[in-house]
Protein backbone atom coordinates (compact mmCIF):
# COMPACT_ATOMS: atom_id res chain seq x y z
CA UNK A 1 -49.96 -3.77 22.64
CA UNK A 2 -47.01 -1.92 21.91
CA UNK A 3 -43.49 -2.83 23.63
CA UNK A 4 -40.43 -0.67 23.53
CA UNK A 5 -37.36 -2.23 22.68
CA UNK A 6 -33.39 -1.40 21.77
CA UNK A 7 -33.29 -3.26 18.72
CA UNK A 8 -34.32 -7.40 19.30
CA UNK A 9 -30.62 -8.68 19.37
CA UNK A 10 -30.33 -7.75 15.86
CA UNK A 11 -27.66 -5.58 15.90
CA UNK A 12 -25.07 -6.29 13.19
CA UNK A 13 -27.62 -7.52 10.67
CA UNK A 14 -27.10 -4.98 8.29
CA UNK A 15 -23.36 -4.93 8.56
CA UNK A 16 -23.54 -8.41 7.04
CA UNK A 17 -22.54 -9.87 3.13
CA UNK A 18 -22.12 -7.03 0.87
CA UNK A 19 -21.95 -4.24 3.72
CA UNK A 20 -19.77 -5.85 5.69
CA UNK A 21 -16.88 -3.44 6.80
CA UNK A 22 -13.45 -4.71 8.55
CA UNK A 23 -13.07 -2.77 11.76
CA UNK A 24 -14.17 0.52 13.58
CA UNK A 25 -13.20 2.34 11.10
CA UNK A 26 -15.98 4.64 11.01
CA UNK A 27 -18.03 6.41 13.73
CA UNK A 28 -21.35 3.98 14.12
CA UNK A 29 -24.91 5.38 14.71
CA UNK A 30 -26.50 5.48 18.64
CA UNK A 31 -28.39 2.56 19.73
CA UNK A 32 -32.01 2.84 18.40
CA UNK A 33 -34.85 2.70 20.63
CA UNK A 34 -38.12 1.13 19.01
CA UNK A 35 -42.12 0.63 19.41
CA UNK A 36 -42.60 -3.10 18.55
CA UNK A 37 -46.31 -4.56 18.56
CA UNK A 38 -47.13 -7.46 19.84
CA UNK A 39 -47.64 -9.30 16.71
CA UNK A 40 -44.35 -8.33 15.07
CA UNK A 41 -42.15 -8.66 17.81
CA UNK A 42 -43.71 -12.46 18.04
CA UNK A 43 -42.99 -13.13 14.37
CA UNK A 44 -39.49 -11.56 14.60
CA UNK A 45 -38.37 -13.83 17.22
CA UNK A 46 -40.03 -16.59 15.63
CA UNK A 47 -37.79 -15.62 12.22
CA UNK A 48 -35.30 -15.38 14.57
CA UNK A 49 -35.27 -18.92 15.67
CA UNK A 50 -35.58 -19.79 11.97
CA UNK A 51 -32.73 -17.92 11.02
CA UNK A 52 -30.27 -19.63 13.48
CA UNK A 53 -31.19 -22.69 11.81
CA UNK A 54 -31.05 -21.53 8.42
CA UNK A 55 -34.70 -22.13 7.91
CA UNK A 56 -34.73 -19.53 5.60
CA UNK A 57 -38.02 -19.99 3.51
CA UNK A 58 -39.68 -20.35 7.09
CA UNK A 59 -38.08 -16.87 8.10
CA UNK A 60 -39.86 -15.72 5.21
CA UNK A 61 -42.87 -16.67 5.80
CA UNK A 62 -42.79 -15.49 9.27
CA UNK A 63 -41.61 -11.86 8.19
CA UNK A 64 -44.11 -11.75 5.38
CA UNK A 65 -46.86 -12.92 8.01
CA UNK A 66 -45.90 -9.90 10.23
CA UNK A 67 -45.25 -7.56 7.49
CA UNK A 68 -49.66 -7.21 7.07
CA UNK A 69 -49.48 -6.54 11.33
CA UNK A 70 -46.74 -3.80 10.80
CA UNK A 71 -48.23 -1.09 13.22
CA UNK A 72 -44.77 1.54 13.87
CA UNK A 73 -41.94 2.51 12.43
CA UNK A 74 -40.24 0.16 14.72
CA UNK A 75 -42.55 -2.81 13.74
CA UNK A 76 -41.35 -1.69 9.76
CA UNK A 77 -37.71 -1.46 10.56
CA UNK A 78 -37.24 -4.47 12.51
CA UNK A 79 -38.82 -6.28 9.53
CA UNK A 80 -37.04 -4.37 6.75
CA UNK A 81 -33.63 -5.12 9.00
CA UNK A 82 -34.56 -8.92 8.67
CA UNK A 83 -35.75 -9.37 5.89
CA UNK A 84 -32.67 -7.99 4.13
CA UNK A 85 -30.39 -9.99 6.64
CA UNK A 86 -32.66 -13.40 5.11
CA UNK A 87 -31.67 -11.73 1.37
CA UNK A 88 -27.41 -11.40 2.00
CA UNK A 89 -28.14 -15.12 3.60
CA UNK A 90 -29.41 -16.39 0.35
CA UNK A 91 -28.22 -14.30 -1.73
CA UNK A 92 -31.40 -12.92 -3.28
CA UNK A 93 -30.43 -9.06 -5.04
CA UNK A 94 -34.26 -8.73 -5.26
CA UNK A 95 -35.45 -9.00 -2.05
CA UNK A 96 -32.29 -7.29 -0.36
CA UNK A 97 -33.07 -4.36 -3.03
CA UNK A 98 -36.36 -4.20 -1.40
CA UNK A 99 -35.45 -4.72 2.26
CA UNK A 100 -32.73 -1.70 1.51
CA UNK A 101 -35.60 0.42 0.35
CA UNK A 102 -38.03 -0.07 3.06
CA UNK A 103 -35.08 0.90 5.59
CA UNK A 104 -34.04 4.01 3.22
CA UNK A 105 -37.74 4.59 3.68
CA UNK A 106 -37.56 4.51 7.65
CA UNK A 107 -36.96 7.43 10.15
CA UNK A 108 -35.06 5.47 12.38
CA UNK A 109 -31.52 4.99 10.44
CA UNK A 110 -28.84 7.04 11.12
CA UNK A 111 -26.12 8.70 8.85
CA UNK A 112 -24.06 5.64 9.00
CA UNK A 113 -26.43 3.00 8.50
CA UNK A 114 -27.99 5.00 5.69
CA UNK A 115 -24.59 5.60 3.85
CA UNK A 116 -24.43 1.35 4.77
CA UNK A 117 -27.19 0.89 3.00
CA UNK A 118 -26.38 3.34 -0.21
CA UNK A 119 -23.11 1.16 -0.35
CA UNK A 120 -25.31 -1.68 -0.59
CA UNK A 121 -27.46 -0.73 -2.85
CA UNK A 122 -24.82 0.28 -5.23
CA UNK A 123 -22.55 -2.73 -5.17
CA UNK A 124 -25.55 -4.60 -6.01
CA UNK A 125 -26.22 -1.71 -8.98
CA UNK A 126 -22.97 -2.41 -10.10
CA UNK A 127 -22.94 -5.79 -10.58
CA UNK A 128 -25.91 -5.61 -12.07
CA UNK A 129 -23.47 -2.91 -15.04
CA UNK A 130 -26.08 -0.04 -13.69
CA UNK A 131 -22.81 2.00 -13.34
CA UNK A 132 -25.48 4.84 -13.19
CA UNK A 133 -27.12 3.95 -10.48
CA UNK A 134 -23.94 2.61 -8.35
CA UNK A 135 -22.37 6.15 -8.34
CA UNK A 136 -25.85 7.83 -7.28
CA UNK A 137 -26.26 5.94 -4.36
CA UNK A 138 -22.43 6.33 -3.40
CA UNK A 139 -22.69 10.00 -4.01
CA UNK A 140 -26.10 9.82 -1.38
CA UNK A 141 -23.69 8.60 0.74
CA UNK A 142 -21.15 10.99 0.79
CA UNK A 143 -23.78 13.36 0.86
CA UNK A 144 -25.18 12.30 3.90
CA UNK A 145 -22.00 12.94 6.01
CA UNK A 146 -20.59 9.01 5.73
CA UNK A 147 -17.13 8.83 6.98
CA UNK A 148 -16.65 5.13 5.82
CA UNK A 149 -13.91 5.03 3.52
CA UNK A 150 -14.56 2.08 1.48
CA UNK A 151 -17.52 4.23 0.14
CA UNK A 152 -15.11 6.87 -0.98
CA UNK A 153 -12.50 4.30 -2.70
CA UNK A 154 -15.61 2.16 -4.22
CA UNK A 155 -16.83 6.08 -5.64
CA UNK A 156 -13.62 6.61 -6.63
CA UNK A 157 -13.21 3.70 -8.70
CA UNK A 158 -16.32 4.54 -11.20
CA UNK A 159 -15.10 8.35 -11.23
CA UNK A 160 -11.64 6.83 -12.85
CA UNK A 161 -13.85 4.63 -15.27
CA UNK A 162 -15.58 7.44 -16.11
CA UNK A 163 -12.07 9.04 -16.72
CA UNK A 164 -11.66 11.65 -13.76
CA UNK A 165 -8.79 10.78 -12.56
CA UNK A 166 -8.53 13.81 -10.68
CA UNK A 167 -11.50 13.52 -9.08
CA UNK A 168 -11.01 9.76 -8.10
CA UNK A 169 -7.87 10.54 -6.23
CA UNK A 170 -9.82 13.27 -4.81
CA UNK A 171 -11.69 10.91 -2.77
CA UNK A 172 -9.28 8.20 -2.68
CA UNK A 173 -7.22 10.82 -0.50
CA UNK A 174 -10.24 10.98 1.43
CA UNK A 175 -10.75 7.39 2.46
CA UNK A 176 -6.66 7.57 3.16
CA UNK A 177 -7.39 10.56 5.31
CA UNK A 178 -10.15 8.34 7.55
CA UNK A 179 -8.13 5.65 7.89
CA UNK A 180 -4.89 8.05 9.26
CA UNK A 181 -7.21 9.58 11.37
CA UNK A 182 -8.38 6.29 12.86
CA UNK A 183 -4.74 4.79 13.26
CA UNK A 184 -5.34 1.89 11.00
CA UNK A 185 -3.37 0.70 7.92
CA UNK A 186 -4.79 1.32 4.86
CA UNK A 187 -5.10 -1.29 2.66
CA UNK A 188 -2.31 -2.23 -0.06
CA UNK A 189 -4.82 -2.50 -2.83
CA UNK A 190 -6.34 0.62 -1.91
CA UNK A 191 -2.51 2.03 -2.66
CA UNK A 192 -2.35 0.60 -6.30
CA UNK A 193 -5.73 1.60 -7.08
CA UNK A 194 -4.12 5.25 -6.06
CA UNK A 195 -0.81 4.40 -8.07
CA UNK A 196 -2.87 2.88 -11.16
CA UNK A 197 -5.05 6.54 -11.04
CA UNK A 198 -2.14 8.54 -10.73
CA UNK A 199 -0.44 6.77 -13.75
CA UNK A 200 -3.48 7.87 -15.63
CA UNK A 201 -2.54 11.41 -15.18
CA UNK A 202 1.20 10.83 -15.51
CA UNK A 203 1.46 12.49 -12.06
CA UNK A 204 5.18 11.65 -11.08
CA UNK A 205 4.90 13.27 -7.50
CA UNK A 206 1.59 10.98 -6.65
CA UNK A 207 2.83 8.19 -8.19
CA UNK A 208 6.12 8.22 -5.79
CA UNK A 209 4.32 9.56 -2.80
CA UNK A 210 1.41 6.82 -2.83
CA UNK A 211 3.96 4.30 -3.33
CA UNK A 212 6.27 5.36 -0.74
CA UNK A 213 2.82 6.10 1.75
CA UNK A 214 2.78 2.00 0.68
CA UNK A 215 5.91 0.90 1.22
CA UNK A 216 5.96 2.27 4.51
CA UNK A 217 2.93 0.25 5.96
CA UNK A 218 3.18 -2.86 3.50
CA UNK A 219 7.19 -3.16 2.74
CA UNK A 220 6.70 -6.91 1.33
CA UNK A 221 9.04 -7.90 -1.27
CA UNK A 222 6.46 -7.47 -4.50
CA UNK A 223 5.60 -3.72 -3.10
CA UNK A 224 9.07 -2.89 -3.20
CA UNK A 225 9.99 -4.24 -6.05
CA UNK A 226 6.89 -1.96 -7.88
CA UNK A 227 8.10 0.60 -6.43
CA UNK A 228 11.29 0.73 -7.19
CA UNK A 229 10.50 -0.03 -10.84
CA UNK A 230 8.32 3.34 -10.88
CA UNK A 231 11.07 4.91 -9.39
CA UNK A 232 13.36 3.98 -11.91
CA UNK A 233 11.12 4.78 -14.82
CA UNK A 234 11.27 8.48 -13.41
CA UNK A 235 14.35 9.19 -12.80
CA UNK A 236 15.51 7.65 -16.00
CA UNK A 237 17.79 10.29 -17.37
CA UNK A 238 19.87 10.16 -13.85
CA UNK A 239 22.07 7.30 -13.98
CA UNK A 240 23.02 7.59 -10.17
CA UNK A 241 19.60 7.93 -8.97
CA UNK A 242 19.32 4.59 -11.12
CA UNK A 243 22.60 2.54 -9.74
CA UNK A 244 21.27 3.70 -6.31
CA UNK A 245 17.63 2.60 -6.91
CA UNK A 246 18.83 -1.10 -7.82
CA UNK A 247 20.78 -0.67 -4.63
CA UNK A 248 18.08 -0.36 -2.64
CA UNK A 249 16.52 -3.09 -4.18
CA UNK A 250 18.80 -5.10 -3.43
CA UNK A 251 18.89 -4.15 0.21
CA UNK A 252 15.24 -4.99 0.56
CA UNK A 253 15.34 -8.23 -0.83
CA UNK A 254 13.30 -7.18 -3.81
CA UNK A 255 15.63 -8.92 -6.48
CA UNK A 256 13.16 -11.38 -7.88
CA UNK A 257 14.39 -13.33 -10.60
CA UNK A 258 16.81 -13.21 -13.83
CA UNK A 259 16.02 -10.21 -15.53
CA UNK A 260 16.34 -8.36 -11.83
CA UNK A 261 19.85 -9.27 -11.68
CA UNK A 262 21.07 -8.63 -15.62
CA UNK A 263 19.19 -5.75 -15.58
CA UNK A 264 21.19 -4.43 -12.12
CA UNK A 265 24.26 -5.72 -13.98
CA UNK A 266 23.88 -4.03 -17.38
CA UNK A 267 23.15 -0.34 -15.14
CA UNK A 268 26.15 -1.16 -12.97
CA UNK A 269 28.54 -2.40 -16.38
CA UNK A 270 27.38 1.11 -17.74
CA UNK A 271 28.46 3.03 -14.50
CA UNK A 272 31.90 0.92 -15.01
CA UNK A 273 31.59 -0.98 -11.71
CA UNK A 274 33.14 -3.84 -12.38
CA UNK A 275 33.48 -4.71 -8.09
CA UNK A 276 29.88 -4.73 -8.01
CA UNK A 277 28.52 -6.33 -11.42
CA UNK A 278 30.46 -9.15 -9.90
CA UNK A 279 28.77 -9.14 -6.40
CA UNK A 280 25.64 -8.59 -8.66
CA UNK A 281 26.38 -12.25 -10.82
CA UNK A 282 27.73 -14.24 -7.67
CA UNK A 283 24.50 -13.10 -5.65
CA UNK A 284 22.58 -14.23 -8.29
CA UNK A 285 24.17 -17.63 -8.72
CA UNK A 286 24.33 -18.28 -5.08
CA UNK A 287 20.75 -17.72 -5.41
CA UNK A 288 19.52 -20.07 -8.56
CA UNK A 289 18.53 -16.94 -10.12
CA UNK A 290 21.74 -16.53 -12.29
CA UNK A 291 23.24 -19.99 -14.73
CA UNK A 292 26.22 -20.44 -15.94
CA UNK A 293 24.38 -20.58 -19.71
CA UNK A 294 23.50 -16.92 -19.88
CA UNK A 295 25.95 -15.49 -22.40
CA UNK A 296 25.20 -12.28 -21.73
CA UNK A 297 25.59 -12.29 -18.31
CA UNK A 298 29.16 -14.14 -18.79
CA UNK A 299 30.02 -11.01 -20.70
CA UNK A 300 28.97 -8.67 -18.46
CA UNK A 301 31.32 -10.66 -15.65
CA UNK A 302 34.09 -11.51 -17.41
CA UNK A 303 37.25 -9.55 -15.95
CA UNK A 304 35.41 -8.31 -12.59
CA UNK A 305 37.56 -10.32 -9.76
CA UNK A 306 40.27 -9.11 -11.11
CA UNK A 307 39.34 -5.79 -11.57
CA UNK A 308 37.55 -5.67 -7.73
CA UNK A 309 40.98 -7.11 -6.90
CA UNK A 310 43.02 -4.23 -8.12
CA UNK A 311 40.43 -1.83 -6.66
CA UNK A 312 40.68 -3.09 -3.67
CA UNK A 313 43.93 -2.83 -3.48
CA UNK A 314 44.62 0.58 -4.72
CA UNK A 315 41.74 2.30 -2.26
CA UNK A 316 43.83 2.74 1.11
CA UNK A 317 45.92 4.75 -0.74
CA UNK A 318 43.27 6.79 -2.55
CA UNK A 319 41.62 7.57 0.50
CA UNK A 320 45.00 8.14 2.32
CA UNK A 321 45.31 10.97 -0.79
CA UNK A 322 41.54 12.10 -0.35
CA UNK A 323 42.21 13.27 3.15
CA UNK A 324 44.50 15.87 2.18
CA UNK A 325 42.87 17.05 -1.04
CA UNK A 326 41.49 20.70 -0.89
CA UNK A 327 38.15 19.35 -2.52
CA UNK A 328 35.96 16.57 -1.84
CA UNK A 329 36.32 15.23 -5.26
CA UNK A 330 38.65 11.85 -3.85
CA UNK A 331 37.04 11.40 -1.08
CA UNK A 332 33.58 10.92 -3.77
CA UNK A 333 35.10 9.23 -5.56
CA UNK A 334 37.17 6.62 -3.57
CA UNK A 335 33.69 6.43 -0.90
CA UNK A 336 32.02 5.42 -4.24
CA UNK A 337 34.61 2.62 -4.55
CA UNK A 338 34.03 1.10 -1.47
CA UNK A 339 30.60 0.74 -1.99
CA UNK A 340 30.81 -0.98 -5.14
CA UNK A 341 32.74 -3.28 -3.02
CA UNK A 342 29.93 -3.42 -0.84
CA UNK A 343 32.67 -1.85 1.99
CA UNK A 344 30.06 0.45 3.34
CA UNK A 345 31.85 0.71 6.68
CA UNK A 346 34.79 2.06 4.49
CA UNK A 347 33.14 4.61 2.81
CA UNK A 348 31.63 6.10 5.79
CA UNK A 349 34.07 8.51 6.78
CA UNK A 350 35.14 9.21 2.83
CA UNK A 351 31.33 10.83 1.87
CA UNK A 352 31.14 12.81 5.20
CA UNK A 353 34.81 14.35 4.19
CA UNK A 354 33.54 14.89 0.75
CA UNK A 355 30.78 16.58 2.30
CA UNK A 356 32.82 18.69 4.67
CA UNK A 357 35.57 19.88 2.13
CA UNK A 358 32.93 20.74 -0.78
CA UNK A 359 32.89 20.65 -4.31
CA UNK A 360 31.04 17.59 -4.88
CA UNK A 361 27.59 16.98 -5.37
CA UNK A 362 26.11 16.91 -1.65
CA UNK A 363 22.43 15.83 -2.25
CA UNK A 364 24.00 12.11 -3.62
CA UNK A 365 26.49 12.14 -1.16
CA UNK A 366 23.94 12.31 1.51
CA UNK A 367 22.15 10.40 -0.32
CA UNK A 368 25.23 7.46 -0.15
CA UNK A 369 25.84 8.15 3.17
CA UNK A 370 22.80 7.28 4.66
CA UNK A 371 22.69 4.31 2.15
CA UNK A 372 26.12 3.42 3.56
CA UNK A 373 25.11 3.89 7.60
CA UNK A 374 21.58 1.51 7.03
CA UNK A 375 24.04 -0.89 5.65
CA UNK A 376 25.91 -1.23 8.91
CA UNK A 377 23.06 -0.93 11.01
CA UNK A 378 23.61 3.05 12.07
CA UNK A 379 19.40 4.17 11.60
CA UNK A 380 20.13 7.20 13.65
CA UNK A 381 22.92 7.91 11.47
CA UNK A 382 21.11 7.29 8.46
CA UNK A 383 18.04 9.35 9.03
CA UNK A 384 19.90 12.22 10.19
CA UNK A 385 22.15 12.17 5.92
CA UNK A 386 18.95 11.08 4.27
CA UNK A 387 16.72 13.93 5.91
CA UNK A 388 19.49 16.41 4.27
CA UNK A 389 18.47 15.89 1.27
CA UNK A 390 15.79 18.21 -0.58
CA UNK A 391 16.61 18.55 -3.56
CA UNK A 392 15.65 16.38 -7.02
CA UNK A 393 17.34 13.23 -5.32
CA UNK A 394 14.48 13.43 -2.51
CA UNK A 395 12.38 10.78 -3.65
CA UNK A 396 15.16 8.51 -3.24
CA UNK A 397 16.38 9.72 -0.22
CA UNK A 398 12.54 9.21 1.20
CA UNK A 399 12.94 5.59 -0.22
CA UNK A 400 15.79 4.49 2.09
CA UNK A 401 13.88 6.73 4.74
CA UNK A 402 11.93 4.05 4.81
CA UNK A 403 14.12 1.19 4.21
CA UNK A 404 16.13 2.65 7.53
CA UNK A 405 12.40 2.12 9.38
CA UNK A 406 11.71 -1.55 8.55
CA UNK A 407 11.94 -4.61 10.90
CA UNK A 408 15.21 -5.46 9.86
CA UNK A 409 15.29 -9.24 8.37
CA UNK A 410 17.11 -11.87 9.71
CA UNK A 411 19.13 -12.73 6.66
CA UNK A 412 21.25 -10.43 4.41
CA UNK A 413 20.57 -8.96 0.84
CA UNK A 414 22.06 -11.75 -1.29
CA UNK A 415 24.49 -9.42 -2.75
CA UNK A 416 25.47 -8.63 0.38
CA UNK A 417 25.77 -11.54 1.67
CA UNK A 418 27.84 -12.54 -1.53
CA UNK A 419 30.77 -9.54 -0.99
CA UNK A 420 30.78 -11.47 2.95
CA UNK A 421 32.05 -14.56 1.47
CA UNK A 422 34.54 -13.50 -0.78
């Protein structure tokens, strides 16, 4: 006797161990509809009951018992379906090889659930070192129309071994794409996979975009400070792009340890900004990142309070003198100044003058301006000089772009917070 059924409460089974998939991220295969004879369908719910008590070699023997009664396609693929949900329970590559085979085998899976199963397949290929075989049952899965994009980032990842980095990011891109498409976040490893592939064709532009695409859905503190090291490593022959980039780092709280501070402090000590290498060392201090028995570091501060002193109190008039100079040379310069300080509200209205009278170099004043409206809390303000710039710089500006856009923190950037309580 022959019974139709939609699918014996099994749904999910195959989505289980090394299948498993986090979220709707892909479109799922219509509910199948099934002949089951009376035999099987007995045995299945008796493996059933087995199952939800982990009676596993009793599941077994009830599948293999039914197997020899297998009638339909539905009788086989009920089977195959549970027999390979017994082999992710216990772990058996064997028999879940097998159970993925007599499903490949079956008329009733859909595009999804086949691509499912090539994923399977192939994870267990490759941990088997079958390489080989791993990237011919991914590529049957792309083939068959599978729009689950841990298939493209796990086919990606033997295409890089294999050395096509092109290729990988090809469908890395891909698996991004799905996952825009669906709303959802994509994964930060997924972004350093991208990043590490990139790298391997020294492709500057991916290697900034990927990690901005990262920072802007996972801005933790080890993301930016990546990031920001990347950054710096390509825009190494531009020594403002490089003050400003240890800015930023700052401002995101992405100052980690020792060598992050010296390291800000030896760029800033070769900029001659002695205001903010001391900001730099007190931040540090305040922060048990900095001791007093780093003698470099003593070097590198000795003479700054005085110096920010004297700077501070020779600005007013600079900027008194900037106003009604025909370029925007003083204005730069003095707006510069007060950011060293850490006076951001100061040097506001010095980089837009700069910008309005000329002469200077616009993209970094943009650039400083938008830098210098996020630090007072002005986002509108700061989108509106950051989006202005196009130029070589806009990498940078993209990078406080998304600074701007964070959930601001409840506590300030240390050296920050260290220019407050002087």
């Amino acid at each position: 006797m022959l019974k139709k059924f939609k699918g014996l409460a099994i749904a999910g089974v195959i989505a289980t161990a090394a299948i498993a998939v986090a979220g709707p991220i892909f479109a799922q295969d219509a509910t199948l509809q099934y002949s089951l004879s009376r035999d099987v369908r007995e045995a299945a719910e008796q493996a059933q009951a087995a199952i939800a008590q982990s009676n596993f070699p009793a599941a077994t023997n009830f599948l293999n018992q039914a197997a020899t009664a297998a009638q339909t396609d539905g009788d086989r693929y009920v089977l195959a379906t549970m027999q390979l949900d017994v082999a992710n329970r216990t772990f058996n590559t064997a028999a879940q090889v097998t159970a993925i085979n007599a499903l490949l085998a079956s008329p009733l899976i859909g595009v999804e659930q086949r691509a499912n199963l090539y994923y399977h397949r192939a994870r267990i290929s490759y941990h088997a070192q079958n390489s080989d075989a791993a990237r011919t049952d991914l590529q049957a899965a792309i083939n068959a129309g599978t729009s689950n994009p841990r298939i493209y980032v796990a086919m990606a990842s033997l295409v890089d071994e294999a050395g096509d980095h092109a290729g990988a990011l090809t469908l890395v891109d891909r698996a991004f794409e799905i996952h825009r498409t669906a709303g959802l976040a994509t994964p930060v490893d997924w972004y350093r996979r991208a990043i590490s592939m990139a790298q391997g064709l020294n492709d500057v532009g991916r290697i900034s975009a990927y990690g901005q695409s990262m920072l802007a859905e996972h801005p933790a503190q080890r993301n930016w400070r990546d990031v920001l090291i990347q950054h710096r490593t390509a825009y190494a022959a531009d020594p403002e792009a490089a003050i400003d980039l240890w800015r930023l780092q700052d401002a995101a709280g992405a100052l980690t340890g020792e060598f992050d501070y010296r390291d800000y402090a030896r760029v800033a000590n070769g900029r001659r900004l002695p205001a903010e290498i001391e900001r730099i060392v007190q931040a540090g201090r305040a922060n048990n990142m900095l001791d007093g028995g780093n003698s470099e570091i003593a070097t590198l501060d000795r003479g700054t309070t005085a110096a920010a002193q004297r700077l501070s109190s020779a600005l007013p008039g600079r900027a008194q003198a900037a106003a009604a100079a025909a370029t925007g040379a003083n204005a730069m310069s003095a707006a510069d100044d007060y950011v060293s300080l850490g006076d951001y509200a100061a040097a506001i209205p010095l980089y837009r003058a700069a910008i309005e009278k000329g002469s200077i170099d616009t993209e970094l004043a943009n650039i400083r301006l938008g830098m210098a409206l996020a630090r007072t809390g002005d986002a509108a303000g700061a989108r509106a000089a950051l989006d202005q710039v196009v130029g070589p710089r806009a990498s940078i500006a993209r990078l406080w772009r998304i600074y701007v856009d964070m959930p601001r923190a409840t506590s300030a950037p240390v050296a920050q917070e260290a220019a407050a309580s002087e």
